[in-house]
C-alpha atoms as a PDB file:
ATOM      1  CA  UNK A   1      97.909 113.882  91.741  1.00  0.00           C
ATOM      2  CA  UNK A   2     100.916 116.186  90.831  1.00  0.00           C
ATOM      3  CA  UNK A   3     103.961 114.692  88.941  1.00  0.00           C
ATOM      4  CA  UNK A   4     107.043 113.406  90.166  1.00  0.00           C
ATOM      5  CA  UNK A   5     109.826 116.642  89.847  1.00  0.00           C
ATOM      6  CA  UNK A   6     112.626 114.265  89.637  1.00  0.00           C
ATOM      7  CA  UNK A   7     114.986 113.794  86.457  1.00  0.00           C
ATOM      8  CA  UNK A   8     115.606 110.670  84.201  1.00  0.00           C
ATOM      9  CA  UNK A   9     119.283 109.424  83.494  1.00  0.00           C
ATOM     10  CA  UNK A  10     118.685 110.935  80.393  1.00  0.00           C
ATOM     11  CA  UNK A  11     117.345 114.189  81.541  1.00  0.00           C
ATOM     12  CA  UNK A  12     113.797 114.331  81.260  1.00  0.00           C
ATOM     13  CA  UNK A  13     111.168 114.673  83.693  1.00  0.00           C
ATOM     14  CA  UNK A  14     110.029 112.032  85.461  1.00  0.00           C
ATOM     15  CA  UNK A  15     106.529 110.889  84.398  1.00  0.00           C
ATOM     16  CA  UNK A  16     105.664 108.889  87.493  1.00  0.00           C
ATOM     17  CA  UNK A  17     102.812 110.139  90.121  1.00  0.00           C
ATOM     18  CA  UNK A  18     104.676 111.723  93.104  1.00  0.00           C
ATOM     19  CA  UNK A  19     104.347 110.750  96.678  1.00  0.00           C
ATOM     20  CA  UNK A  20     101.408 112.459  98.992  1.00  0.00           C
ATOM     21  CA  UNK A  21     103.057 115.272 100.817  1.00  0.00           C
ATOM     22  CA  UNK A  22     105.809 115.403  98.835  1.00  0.00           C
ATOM     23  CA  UNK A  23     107.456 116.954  95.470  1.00  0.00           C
ATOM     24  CA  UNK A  24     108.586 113.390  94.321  1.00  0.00           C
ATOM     25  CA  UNK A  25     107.849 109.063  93.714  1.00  0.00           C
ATOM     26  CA  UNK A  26     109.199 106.882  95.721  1.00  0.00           C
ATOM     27  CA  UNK A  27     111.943 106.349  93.185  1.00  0.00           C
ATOM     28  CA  UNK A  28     113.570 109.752  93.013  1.00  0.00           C
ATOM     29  CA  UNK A  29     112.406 110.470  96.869  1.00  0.00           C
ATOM     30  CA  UNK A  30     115.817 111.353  98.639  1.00  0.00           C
ATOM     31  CA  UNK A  31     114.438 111.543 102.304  1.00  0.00           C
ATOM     32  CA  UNK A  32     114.516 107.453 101.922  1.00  0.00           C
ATOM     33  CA  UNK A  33     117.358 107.108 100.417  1.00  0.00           C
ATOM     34  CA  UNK A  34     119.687 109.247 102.762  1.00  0.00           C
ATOM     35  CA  UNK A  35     117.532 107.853 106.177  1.00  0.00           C
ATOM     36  CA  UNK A  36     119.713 109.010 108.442  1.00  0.00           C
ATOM     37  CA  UNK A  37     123.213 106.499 107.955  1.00  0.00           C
ATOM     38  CA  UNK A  38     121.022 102.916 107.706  1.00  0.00           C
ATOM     39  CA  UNK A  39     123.020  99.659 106.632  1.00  0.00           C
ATOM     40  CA  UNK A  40     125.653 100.407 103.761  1.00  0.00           C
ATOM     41  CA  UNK A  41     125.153  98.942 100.740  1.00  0.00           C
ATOM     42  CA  UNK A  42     127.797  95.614 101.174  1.00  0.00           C
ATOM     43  CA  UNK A  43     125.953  95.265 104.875  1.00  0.00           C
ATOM     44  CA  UNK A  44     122.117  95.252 102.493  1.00  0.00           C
ATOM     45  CA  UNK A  45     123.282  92.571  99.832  1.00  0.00           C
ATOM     46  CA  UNK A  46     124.305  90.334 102.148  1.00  0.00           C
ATOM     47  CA  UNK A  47     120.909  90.329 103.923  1.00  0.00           C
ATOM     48  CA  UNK A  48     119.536  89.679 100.145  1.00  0.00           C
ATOM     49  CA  UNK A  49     121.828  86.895  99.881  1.00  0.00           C
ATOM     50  CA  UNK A  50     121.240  85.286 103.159  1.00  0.00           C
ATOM     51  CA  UNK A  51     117.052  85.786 102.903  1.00  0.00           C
ATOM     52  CA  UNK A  52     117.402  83.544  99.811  1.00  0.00           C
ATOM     53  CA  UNK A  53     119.986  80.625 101.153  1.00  0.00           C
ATOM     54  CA  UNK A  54     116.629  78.769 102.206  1.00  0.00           C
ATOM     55  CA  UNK A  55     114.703  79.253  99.136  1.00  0.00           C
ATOM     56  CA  UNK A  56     117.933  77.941  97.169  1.00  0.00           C
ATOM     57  CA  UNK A  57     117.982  74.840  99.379  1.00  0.00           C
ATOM     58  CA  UNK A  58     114.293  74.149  99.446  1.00  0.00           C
ATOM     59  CA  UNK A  59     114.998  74.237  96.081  1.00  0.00           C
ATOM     60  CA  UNK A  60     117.614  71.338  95.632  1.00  0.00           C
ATOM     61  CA  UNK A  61     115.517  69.532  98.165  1.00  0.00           C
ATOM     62  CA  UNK A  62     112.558  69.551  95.395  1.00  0.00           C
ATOM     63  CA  UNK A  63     114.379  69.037  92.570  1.00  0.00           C
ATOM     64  CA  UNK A  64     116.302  65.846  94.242  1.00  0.00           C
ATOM     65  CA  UNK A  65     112.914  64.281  94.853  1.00  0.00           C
ATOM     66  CA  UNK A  66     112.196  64.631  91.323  1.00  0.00           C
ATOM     67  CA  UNK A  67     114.670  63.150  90.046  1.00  0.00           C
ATOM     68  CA  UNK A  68     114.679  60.105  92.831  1.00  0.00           C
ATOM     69  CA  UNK A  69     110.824  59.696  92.320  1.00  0.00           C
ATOM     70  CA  UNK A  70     111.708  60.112  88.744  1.00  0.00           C
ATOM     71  CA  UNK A  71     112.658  56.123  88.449  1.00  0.00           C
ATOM     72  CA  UNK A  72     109.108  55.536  88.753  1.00  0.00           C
ATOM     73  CA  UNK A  73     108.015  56.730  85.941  1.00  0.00           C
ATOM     74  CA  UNK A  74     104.289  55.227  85.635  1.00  0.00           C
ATOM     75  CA  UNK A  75     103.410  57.231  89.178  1.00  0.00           C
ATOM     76  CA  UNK A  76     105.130  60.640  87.858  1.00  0.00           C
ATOM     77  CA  UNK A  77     104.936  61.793  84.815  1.00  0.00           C
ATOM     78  CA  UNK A  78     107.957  62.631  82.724  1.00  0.00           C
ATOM     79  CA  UNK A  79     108.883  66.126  82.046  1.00  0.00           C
END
């Protein structure tokens, strides 16, 4: 498989493989990147954000059971 012709930040060649049917890896690959006006950038982190809002409060959830079921000790172990 040929390598990537795409350029480091610091000017050297990339050394990753590059894409089938194409001159470069998916990192340096510009026909993703410019795909035709997507979401801008603000419109992307806020999807980010929002995906993890349930992780964050299945997360308290947890971690207020531990601390509630905590009390008795001989059941649960300490941490």
């Amino acid at each position: 498989m040929p390598r990537c012709e795409g350029t480091t930040r610091s000017g050297n060649r990339c050394k990753l493989d590059a894409r089938p049917d194409s001159l470069f890896c998916h990192l340096h690959d510009q026909s993703e990147k410019s795909g035709g006006g997507g979401a801008t950038s603000a419109e992307e982190e806020a999807a980010e954000f929002g995906d993890l809002i349930p992780l964050v409060v299945a997360g308290a959830v947890v971690a207020g059971f531990l601390f509630l079921f905590r009390s008795f000790g001989r059941w649960i172990p300490r941490f």
